[in-house]
Protein backbone atom coordinates (compact mmCIF):
# COMPACT_ATOMS: atom_id res chain seq x y z
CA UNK A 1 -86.47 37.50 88.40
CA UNK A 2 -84.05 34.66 89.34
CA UNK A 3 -83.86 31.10 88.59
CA UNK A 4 -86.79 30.35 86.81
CA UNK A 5 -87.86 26.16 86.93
CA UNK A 6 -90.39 26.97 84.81
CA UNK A 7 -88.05 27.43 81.94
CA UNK A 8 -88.72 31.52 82.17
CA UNK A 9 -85.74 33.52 81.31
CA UNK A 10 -83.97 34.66 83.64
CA UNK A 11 -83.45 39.04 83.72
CA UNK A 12 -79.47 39.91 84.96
CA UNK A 13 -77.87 43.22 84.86
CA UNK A 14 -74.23 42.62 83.74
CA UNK A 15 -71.25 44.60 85.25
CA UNK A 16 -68.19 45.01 83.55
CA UNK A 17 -65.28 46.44 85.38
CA UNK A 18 -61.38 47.47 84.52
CA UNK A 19 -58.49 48.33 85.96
CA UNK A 20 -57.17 51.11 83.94
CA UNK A 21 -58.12 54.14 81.72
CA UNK A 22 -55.95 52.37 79.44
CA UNK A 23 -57.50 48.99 79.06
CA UNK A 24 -60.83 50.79 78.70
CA UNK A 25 -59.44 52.67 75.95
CA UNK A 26 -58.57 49.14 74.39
CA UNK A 27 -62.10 47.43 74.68
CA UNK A 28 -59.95 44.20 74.51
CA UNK A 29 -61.01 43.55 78.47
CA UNK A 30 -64.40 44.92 78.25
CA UNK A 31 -65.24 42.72 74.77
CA UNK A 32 -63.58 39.43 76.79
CA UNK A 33 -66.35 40.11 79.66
CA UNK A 34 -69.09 40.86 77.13
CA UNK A 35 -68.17 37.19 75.43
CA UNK A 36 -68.07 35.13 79.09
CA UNK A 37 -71.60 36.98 79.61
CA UNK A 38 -73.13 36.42 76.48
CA UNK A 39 -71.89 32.90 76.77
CA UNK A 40 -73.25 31.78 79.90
CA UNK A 41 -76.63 33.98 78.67
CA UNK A 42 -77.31 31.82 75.89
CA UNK A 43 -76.20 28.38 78.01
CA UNK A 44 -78.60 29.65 81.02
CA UNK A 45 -81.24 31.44 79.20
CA UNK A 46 -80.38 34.78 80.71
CA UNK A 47 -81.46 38.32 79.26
CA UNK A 48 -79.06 40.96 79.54
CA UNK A 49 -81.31 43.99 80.42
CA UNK A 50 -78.63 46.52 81.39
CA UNK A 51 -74.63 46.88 81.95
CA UNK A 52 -72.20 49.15 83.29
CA UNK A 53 -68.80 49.20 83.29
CA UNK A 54 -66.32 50.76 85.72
CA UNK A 55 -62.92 51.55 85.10
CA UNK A 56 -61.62 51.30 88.59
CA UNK A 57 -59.32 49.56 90.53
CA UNK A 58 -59.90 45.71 92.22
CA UNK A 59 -58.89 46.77 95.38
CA UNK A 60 -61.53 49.23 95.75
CA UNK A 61 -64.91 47.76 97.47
CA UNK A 62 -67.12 46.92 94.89
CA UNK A 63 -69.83 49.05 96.98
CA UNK A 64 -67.49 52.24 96.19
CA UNK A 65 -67.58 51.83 92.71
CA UNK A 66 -70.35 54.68 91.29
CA UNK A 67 -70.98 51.72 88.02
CA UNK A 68 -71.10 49.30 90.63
CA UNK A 69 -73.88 50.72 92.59
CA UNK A 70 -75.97 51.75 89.70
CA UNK A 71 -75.69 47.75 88.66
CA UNK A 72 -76.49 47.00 91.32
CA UNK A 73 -79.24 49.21 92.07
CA UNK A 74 -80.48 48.18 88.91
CA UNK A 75 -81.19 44.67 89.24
CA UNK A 76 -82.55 45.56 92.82
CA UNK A 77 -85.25 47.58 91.08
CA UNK A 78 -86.09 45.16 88.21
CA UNK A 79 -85.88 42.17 90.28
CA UNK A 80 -82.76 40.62 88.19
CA UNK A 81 -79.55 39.25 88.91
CA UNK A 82 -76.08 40.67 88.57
CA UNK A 83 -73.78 38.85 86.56
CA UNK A 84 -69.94 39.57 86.07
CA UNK A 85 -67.46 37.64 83.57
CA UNK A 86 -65.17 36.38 86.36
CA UNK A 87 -65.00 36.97 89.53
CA UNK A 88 -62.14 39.06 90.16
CA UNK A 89 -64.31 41.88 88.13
CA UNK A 90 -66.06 42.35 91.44
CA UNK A 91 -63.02 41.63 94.09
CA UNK A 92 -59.95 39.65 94.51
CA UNK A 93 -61.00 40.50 98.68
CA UNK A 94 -63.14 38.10 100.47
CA UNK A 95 -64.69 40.88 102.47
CA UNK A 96 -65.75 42.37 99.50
CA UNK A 97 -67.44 39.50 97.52
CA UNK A 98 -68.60 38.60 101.42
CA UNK A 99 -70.56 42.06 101.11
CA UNK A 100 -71.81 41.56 97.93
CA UNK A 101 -73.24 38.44 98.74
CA UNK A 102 -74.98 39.73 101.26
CA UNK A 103 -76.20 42.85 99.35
CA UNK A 104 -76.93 41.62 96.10
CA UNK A 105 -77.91 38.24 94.31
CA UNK A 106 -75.58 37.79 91.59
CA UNK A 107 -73.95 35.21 89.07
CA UNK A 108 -70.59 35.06 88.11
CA UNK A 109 -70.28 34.00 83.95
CA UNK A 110 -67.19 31.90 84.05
CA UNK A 111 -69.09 29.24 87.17
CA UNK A 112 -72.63 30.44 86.72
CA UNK A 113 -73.57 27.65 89.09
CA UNK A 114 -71.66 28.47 91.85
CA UNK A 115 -73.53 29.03 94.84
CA UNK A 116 -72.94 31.46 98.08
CA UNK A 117 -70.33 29.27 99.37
CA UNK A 118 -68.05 27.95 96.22
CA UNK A 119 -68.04 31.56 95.96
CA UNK A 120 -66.77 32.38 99.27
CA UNK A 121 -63.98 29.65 98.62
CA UNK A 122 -62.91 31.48 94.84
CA UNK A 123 -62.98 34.57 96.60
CA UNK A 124 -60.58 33.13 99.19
CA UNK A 125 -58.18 32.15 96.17
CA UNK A 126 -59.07 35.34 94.46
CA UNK A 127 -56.99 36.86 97.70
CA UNK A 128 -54.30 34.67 97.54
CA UNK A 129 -53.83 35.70 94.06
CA UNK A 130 -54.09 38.61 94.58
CA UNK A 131 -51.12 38.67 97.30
CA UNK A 132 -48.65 36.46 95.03
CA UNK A 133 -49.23 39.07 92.57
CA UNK A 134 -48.18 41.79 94.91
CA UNK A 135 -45.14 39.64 96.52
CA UNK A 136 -44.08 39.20 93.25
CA UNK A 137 -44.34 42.64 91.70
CA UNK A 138 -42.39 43.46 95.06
CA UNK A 139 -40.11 41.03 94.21
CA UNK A 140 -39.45 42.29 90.42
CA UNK A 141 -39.41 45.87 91.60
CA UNK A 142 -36.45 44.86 94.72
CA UNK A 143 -34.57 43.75 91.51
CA UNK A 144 -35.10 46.54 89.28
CA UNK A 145 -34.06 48.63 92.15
CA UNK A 146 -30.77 46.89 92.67
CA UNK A 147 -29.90 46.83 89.03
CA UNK A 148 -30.58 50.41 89.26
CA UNK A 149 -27.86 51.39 92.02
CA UNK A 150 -25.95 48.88 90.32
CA UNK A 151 -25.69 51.39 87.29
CA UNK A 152 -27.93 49.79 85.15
CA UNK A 153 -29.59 52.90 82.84
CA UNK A 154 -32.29 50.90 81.11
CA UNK A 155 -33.38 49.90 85.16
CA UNK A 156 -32.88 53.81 86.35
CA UNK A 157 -35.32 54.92 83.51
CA UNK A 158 -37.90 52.85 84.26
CA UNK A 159 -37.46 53.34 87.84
CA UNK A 160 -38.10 57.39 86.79
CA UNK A 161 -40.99 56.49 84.92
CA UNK A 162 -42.52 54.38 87.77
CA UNK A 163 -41.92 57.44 89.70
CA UNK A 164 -43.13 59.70 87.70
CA UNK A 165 -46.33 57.36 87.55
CA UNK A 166 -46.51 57.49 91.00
CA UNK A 167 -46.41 61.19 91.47
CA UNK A 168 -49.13 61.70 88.68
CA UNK A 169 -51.41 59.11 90.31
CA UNK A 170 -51.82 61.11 93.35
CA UNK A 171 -53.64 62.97 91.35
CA UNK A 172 -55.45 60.84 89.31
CA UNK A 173 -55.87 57.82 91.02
CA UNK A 174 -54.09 54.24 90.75
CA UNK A 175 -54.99 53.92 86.96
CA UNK A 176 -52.54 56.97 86.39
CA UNK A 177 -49.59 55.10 87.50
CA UNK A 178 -49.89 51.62 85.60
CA UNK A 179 -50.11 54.01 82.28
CA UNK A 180 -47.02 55.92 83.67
CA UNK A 181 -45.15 52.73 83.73
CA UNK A 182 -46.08 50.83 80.48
């Protein structure tokens, strides 16, 4: 069902993702995005019928994502929405939330009245996010290299764990390497 005038509540599928083995271990993420759901739920008049959580990174498509699709799926089948905390628990890629709002009706928690296009616009800032977060993890790693080759030991053993992180995520996947480092 979706929006229902008739004061009918409304059936969503909620999708819970993180970015790391580690974080799921935690449940700290996973209980924040249970709250923003439950929240907007009671506000709206939603019933939460099903969830699934991913542990996966943002920068793969939401559409790759095997909890995803089941979600997904899901409300497809039973005629509800999807609903996600915040945004950026589907994509910080406009392509990607472009997909989903193509494939999927769904409701994002956090701005539960957003429609197709103020979504399109937090997506876009999702991005841009997204790339100051890169430019400045580049920017914090240039540094930790230098004070590296500058002799610094505390900088040369993290720069061996990031390695190391790196190496064992090759094998694991992008989760392995963010553990590696902490």
């Amino acid at each position: 069902r979706t929006d229902t005038p008739g004061g009918e509540e409304m059936q969503v599928v909620a999708y819970l993702r993180v970015s790391t083995e580690r974080q799921g271990e935690s449940g700290l993420g996973i209980e924040a995005q249970r709250d923003y759901i439950a929240q907007a739920a009671k506000s709206k008049g939603w019933e939460v019928i099903a969830e699934f959580t991913d542990t996966a990174s943002g920068t793969i498509a939401p559409t790759a994502r095997s909890e995803c699709i089941k979600a997904m799926n899901t409300a497809k089948e039973l005629g509800a929405l999807l609903v996600v905390a915040k945004l950026d628990r589907l994509s910080r890629d406009v392509e990607h939330i472009a997909a989903m709002v193509k494939r999927v009706p769904f409701k994002v928690a956090t701005m539960p009245d957003a429609d197709a296009f103020q979504l399109h616009i937090y997506a876009a800032l999702a991005q841009q996010e997204r790339e100051f977060i890169a430019g400045r993890t580049r920017d914090a790693l240039a540094s930790l290299k230098a004070r590296a080759d500058a002799g610094d030991e505390l900088a040369q053993a993290k720069i061996a764990r990031r390695d190391a992180g790196r190496f064992k995520a090759h094998a694991k996947g992008n989760g392995a390497a963010v553990v590696a480092v902490v």
